[in-house]
C-alpha atoms as a PDB file:
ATOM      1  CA  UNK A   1      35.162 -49.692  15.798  1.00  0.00           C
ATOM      2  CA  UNK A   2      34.286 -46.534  14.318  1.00  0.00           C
ATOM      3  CA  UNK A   3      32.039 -45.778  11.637  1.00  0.00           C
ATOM      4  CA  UNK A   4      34.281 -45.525   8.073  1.00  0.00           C
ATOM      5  CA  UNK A   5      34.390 -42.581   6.053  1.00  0.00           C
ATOM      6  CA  UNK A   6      33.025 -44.611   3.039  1.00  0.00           C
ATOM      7  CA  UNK A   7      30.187 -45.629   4.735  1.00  0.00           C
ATOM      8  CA  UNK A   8      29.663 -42.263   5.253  1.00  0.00           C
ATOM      9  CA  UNK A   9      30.353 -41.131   2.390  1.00  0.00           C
ATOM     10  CA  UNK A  10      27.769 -44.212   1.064  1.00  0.00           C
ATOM     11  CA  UNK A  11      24.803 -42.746   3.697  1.00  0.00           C
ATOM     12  CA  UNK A  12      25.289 -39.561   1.830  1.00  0.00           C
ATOM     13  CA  UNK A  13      25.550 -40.576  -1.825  1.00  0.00           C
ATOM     14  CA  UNK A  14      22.034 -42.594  -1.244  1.00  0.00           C
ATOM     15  CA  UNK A  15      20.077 -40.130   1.194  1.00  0.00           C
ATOM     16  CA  UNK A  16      21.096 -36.588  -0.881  1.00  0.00           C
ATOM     17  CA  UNK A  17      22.054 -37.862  -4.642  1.00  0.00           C
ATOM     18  CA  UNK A  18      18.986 -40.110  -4.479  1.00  0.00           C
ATOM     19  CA  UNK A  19      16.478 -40.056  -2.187  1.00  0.00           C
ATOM     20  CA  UNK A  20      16.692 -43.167  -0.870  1.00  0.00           C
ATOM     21  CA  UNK A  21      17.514 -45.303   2.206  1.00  0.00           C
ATOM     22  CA  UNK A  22      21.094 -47.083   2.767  1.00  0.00           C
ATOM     23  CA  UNK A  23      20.513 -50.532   3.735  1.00  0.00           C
ATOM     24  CA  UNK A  24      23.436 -52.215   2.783  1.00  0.00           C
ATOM     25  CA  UNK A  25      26.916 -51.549   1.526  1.00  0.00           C
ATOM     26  CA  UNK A  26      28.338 -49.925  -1.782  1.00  0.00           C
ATOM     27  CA  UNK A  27      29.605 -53.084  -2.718  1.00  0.00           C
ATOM     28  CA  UNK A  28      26.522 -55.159  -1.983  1.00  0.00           C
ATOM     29  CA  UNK A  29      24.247 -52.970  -3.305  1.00  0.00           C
ATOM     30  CA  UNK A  30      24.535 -49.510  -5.721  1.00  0.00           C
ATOM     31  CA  UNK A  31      22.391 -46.624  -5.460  1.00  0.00           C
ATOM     32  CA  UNK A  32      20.048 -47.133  -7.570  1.00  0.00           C
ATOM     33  CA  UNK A  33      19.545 -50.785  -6.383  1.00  0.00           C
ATOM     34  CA  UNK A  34      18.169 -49.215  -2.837  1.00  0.00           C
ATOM     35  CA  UNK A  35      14.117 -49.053  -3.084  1.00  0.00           C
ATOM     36  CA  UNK A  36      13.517 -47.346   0.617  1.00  0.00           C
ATOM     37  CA  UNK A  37      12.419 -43.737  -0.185  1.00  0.00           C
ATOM     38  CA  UNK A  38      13.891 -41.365   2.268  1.00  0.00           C
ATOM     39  CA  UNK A  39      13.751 -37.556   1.233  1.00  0.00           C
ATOM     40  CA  UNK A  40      14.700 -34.691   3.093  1.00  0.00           C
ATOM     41  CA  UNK A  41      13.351 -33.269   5.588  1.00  0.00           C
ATOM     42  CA  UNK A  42      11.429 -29.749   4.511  1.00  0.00           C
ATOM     43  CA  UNK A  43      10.452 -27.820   7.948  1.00  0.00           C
ATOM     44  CA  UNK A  44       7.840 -25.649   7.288  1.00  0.00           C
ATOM     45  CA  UNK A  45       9.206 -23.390   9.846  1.00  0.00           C
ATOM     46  CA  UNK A  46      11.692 -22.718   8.134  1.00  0.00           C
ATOM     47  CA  UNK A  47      10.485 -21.826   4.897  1.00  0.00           C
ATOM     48  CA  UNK A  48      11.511 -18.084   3.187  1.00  0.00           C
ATOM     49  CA  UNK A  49       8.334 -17.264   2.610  1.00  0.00           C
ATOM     50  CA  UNK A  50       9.013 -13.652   1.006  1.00  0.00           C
ATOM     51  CA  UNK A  51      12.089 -15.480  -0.530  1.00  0.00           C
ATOM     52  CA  UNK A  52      10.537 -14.249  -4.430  1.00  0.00           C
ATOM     53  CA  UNK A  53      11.168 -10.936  -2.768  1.00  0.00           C
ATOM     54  CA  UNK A  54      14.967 -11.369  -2.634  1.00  0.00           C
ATOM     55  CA  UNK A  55      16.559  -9.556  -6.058  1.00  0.00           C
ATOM     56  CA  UNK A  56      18.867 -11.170  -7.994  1.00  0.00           C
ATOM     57  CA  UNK A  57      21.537  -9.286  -7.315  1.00  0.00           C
ATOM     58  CA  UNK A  58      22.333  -7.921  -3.933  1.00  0.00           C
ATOM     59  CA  UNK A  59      21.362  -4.378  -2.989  1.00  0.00           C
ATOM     60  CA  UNK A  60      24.196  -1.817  -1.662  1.00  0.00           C
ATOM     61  CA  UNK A  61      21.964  -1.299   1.614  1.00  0.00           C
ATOM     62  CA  UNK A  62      19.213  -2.886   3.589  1.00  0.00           C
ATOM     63  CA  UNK A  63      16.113  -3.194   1.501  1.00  0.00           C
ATOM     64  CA  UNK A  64      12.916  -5.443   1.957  1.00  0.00           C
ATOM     65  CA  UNK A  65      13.673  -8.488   3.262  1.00  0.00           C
ATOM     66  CA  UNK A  66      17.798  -8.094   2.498  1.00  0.00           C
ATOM     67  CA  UNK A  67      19.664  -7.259   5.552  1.00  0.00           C
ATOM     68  CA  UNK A  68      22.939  -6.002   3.955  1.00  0.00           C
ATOM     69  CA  UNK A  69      26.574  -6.252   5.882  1.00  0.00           C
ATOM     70  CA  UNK A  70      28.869  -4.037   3.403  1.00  0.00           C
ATOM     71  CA  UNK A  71      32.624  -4.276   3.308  1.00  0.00           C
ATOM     72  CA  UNK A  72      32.730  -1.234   4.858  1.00  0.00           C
ATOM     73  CA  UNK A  73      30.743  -2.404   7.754  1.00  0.00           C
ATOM     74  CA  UNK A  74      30.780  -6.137   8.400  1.00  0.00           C
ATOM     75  CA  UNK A  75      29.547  -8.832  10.725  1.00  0.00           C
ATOM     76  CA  UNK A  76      32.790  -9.286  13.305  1.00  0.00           C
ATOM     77  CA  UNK A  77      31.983 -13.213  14.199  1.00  0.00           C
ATOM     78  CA  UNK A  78      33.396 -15.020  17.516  1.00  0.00           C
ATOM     79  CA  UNK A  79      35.654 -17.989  17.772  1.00  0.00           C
ATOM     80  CA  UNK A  80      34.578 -21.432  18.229  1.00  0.00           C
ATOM     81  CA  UNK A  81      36.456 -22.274  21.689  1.00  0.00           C
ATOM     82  CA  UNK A  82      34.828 -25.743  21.211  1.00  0.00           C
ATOM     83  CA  UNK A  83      37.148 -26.214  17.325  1.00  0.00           C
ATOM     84  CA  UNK A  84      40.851 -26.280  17.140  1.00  0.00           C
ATOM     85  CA  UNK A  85      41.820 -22.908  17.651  1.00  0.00           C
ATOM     86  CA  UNK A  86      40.790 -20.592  15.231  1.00  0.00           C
ATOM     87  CA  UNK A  87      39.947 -23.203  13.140  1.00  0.00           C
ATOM     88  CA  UNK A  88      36.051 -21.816  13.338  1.00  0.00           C
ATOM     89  CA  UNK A  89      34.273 -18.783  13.217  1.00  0.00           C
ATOM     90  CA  UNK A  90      30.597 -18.081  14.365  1.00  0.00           C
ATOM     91  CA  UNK A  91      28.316 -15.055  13.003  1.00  0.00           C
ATOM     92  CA  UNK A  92      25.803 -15.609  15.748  1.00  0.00           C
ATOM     93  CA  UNK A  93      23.474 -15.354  13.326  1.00  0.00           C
ATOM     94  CA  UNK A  94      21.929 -17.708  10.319  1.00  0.00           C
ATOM     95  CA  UNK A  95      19.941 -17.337   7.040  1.00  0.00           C
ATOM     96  CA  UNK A  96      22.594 -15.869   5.185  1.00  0.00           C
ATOM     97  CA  UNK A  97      21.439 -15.132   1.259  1.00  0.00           C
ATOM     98  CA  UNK A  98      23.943 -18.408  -0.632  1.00  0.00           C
ATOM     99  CA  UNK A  99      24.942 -17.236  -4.499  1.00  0.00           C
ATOM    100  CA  UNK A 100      22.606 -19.796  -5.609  1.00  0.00           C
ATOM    101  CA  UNK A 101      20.245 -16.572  -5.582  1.00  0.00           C
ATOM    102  CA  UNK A 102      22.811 -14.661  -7.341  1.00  0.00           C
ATOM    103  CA  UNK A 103      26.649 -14.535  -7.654  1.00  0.00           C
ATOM    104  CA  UNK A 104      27.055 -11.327  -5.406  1.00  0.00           C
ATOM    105  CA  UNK A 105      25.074 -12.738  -2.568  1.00  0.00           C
ATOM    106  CA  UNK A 106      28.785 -14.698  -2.472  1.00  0.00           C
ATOM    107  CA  UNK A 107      30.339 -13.529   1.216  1.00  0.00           C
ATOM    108  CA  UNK A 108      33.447 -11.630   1.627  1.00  0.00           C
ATOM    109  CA  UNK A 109      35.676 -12.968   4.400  1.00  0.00           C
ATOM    110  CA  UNK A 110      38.811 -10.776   6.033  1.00  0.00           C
ATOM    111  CA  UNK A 111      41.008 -10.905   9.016  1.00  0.00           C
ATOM    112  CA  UNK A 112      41.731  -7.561  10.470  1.00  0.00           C
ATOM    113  CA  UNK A 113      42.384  -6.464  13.788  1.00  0.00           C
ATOM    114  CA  UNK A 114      39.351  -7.388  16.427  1.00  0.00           C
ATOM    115  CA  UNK A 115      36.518  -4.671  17.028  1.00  0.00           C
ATOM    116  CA  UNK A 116      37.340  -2.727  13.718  1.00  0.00           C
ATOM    117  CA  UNK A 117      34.550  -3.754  11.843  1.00  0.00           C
ATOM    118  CA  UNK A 118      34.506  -0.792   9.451  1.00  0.00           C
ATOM    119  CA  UNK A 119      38.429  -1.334   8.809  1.00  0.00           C
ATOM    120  CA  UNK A 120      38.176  -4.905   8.117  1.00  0.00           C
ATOM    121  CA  UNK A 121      38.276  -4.719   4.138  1.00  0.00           C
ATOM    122  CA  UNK A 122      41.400  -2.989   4.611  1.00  0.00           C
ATOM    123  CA  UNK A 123      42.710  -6.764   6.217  1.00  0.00           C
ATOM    124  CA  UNK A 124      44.103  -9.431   4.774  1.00  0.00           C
ATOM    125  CA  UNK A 125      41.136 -10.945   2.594  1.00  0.00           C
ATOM    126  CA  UNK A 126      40.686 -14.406   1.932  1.00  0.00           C
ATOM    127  CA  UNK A 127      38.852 -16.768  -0.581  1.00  0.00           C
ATOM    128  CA  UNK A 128      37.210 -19.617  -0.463  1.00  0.00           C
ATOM    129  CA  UNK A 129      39.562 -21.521  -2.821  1.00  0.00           C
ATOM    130  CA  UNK A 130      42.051 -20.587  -0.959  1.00  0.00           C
ATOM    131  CA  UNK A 131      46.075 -19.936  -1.562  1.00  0.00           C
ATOM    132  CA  UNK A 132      47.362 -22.614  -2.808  1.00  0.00           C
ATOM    133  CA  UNK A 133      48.515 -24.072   0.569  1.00  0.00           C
ATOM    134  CA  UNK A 134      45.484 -26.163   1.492  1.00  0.00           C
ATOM    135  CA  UNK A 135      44.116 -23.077   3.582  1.00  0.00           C
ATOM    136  CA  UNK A 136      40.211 -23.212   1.988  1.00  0.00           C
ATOM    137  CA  UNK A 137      37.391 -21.954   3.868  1.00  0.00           C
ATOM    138  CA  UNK A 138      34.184 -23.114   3.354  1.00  0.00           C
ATOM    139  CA  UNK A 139      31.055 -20.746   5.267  1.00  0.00           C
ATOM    140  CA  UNK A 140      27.408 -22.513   6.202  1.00  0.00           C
ATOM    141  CA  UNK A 141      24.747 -19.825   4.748  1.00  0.00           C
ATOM    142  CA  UNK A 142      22.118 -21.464   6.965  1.00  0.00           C
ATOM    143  CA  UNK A 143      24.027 -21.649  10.312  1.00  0.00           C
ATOM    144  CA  UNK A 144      26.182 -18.249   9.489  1.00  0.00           C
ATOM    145  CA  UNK A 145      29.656 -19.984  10.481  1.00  0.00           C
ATOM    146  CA  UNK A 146      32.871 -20.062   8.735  1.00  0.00           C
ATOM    147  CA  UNK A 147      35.030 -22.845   8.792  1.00  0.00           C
ATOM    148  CA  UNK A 148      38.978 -23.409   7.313  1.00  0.00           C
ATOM    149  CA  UNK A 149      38.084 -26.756   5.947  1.00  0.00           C
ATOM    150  CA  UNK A 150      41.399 -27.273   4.368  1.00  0.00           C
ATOM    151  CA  UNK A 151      44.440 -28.716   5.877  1.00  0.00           C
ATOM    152  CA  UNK A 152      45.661 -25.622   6.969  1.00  0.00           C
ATOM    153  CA  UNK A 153      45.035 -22.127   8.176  1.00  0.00           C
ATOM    154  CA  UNK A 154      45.591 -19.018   5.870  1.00  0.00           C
ATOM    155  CA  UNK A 155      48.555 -19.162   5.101  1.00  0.00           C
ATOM    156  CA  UNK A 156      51.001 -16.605   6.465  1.00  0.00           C
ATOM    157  CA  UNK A 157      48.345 -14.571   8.600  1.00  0.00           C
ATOM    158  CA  UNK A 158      48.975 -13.821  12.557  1.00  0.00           C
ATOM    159  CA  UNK A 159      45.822 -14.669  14.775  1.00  0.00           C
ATOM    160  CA  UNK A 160      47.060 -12.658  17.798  1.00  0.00           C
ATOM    161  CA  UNK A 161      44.465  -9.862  18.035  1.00  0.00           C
ATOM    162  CA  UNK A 162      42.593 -10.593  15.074  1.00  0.00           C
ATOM    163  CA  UNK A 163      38.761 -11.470  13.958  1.00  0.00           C
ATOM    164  CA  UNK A 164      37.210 -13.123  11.128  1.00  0.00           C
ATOM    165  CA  UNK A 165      34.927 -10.793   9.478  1.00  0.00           C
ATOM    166  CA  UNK A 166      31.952 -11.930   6.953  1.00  0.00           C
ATOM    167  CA  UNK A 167      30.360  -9.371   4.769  1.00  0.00           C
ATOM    168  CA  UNK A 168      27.288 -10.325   2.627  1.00  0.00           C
ATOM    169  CA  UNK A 169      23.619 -10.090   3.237  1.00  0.00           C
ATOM    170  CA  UNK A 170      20.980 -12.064   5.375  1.00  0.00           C
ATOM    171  CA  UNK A 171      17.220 -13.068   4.869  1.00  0.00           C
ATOM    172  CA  UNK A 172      14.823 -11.003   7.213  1.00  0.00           C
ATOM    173  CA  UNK A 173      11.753 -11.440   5.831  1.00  0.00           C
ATOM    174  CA  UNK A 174       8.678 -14.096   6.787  1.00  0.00           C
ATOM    175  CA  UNK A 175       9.153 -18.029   7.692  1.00  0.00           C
ATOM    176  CA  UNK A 176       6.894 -21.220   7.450  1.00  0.00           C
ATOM    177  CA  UNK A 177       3.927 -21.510   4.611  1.00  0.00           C
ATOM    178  CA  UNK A 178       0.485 -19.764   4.278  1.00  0.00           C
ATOM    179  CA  UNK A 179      -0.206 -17.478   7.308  1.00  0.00           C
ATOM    180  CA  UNK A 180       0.627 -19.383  10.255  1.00  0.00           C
ATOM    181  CA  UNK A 181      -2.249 -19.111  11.662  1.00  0.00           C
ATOM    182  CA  UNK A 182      -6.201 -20.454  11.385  1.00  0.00           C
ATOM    183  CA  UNK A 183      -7.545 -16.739  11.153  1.00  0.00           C
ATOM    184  CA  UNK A 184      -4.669 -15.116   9.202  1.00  0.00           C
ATOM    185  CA  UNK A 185      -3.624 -16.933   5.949  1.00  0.00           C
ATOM    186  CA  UNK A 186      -2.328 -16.155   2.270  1.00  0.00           C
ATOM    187  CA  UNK A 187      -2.858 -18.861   0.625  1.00  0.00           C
ATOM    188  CA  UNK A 188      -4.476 -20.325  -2.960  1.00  0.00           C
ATOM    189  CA  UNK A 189      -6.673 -23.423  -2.778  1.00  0.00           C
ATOM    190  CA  UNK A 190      -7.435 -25.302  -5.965  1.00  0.00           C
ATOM    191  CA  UNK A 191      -9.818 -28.240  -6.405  1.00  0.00           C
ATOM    192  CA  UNK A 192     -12.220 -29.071  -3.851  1.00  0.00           C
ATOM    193  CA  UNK A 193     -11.661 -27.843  -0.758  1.00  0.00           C
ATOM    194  CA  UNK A 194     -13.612 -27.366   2.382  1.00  0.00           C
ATOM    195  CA  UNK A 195     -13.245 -24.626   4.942  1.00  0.00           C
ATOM    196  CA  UNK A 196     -15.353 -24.908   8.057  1.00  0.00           C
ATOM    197  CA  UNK A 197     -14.566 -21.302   9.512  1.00  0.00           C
ATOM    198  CA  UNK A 198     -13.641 -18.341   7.412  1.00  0.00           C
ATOM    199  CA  UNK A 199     -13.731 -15.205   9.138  1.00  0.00           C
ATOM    200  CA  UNK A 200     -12.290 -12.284   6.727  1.00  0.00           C
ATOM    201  CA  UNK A 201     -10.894  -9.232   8.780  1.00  0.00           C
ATOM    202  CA  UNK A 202     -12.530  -6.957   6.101  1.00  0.00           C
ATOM    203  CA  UNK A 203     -14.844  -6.989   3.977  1.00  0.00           C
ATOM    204  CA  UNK A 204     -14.779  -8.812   0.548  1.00  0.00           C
ATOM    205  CA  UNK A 205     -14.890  -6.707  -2.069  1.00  0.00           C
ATOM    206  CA  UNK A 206     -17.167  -6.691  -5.592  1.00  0.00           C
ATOM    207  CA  UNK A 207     -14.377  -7.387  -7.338  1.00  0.00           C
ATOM    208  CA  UNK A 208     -13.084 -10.554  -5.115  1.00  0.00           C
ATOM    209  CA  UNK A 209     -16.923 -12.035  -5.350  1.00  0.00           C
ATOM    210  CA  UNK A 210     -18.195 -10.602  -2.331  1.00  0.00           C
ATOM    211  CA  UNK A 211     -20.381  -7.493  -1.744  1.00  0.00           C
ATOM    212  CA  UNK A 212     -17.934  -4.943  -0.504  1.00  0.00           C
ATOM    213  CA  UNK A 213     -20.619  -4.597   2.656  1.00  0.00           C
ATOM    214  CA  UNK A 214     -20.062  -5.019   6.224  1.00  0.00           C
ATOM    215  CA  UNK A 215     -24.113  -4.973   6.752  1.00  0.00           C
ATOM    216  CA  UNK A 216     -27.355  -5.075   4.964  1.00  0.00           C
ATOM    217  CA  UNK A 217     -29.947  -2.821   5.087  1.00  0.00           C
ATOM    218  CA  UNK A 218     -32.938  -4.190   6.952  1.00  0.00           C
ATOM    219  CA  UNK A 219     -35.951  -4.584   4.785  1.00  0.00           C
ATOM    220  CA  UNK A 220     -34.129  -2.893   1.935  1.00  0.00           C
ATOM    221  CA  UNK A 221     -34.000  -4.205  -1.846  1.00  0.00           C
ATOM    222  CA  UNK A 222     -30.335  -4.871  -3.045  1.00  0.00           C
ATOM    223  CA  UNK A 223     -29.281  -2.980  -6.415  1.00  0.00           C
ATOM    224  CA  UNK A 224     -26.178  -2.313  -8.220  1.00  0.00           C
ATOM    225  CA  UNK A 225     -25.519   1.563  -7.541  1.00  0.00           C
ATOM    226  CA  UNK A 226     -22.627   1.432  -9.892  1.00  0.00           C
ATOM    227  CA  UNK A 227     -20.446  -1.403 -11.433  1.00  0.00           C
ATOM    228  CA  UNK A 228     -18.090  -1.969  -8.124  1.00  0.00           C
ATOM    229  CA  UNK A 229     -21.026  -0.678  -5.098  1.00  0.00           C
ATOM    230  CA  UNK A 230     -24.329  -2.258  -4.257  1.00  0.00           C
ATOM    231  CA  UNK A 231     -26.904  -0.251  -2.516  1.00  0.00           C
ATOM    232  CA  UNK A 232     -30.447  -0.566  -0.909  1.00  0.00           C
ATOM    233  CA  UNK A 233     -33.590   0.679  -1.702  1.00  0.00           C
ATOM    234  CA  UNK A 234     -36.241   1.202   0.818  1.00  0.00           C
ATOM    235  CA  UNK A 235     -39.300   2.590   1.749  1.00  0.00           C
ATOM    236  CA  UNK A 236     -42.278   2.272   3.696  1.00  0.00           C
ATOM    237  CA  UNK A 237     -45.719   0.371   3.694  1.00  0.00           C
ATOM    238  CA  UNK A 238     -47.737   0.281   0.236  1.00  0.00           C
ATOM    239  CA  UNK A 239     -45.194   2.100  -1.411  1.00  0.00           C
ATOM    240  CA  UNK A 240     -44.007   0.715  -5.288  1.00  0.00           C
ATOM    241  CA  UNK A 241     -41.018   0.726  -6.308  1.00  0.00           C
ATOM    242  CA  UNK A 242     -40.001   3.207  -9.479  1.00  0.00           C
ATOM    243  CA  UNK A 243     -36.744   3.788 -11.293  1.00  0.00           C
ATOM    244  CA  UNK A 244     -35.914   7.233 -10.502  1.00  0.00           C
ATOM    245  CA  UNK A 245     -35.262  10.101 -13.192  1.00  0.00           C
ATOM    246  CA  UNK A 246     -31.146   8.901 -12.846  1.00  0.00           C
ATOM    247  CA  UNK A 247     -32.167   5.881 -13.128  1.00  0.00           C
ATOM    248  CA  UNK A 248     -31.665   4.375  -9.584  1.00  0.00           C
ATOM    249  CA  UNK A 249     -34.735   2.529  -8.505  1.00  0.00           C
ATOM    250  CA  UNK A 250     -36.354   4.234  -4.869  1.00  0.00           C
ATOM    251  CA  UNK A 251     -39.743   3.591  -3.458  1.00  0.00           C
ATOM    252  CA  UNK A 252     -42.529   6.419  -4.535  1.00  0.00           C
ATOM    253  CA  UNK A 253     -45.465   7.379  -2.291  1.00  0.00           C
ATOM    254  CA  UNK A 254     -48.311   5.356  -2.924  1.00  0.00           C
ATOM    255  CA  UNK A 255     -48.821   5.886  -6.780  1.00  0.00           C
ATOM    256  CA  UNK A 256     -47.195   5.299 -10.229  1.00  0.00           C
ATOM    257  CA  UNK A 257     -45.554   8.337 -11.605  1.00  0.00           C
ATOM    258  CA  UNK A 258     -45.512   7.395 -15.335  1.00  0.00           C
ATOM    259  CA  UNK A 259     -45.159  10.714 -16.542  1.00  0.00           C
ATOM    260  CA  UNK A 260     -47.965  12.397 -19.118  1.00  0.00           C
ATOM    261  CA  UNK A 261     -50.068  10.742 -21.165  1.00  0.00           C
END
């Protein structure tokens, strides 16, 4: 016997409204009466990293990490021969930008003759709350596919030649968290932490806590040439060191230069 849609509907209530694992029916025992944590599932891989990046409101081109389908240009998506017939539309591509970035990230959807992308907004648009006829759409930002999730298809609109169009924009920038790699990261570390290997792929600069030098000068005696560059004095056997009329120390030759007396 099949699985009922208020066990489901249970699953769901427990796992997404509260964290937690179903282990027994609604009736039996409530929501808040299940102890088994089970959150979701967070794939690193997956993670917008440059997702701060992303402004508020959508941009009227391609900018940064916003890849930008206008109306006057949009993504022509492909039936899904495995749905009801055109029941369900693919992008065939995911990471679409949902409005819960901002309102105008909200797609555009239109049904206009196939292959004429750039005179789809001149189709028959329709919205997501439909027309009153139980013909609602509903699109998955993450996958990039459009589904009719009411009862019905738009109402009054012909098929027979015609495409689903989706305008709105996409993520493009960086996935998963730090660098991804061992030697190339961007990330903050509080509290103790230990790093065995560090290697930096330039040099560390004064102002980081580092010396802003890629090598030392053998022998030499480390001084602060100026408040952001340290340089080396040297010199050669039984010479002292002075500070220099500019006041940079060097190494005179074999006496003290103290001026007149």
């Amino acid at each position: 016997m099949a699985i009922s849609d208020s066990q489901k509907l249970d699953y769901l209530w427990k796992k997404v409204g509260y964290g937690l694992t179903k282990t027994d029916t609604n009736a039996n025992k409530k929501a808040p009466n299940e102890s088994i944590a089970s959150p979701l599932l967070l794939r690193g891989d997956k993670v917008w990293k440059n997702a701060g990046s992303i402004p508020s409101v959508m941009p009227g081109s391609t900018s940064g990490v916003v890849q930008v389908y206008p109306t006057s240009a949009p993504v022509e998506t492909t039936a899904d021969g495995s749905a009801t017939a055109n029941r369900t539309w693919k992008t065939g591509s995911a990471d679409w930008i949902p409005p819960e970035i901002g309102s105008s990230y909200g797609v555009k959807v239109y049904i206009h003759t196939s292959g004429d992308a750039s005179g789809a907004s001149g189709g028959d648009q329709v919205f997501a709350v439909g027309s009153g006829n139980d013909d609602e759409w509903f699109f998955d930002y993450q996958s990039g596919v459009l589904h009719f999730i009411g009862d019905n298809l738009p109402n009054g609109i012909n098929f027979s030649g015609k495409s689903v169009y989706i305008s709105g924009a996409r993520y493009i920038g960086s996935f998963g968290v730090g660098g991804g790699s061992a030697n190339n990261f961007n990330q903050t570390f509080t509290g103790n932490t230990t790093i065995t290997t560090l290697i930096l792929s330039s040099v560390l600069g004064v102002a980081q806590g580092g010396t802003g030098l890629s090598s030392m000068t053998k022998d030499g005696v480390m001084f602060g040439a100026n408040t952001s560059t340290i340089g080396f004095a040297s010199g050669a056997n039984g010479n002292i060191l002075q500070i220099a009329a500019n006041g940079t120390p060097s190494f005179g030759i074999n006496i003290l230069d103290g001026g007149d007396y």
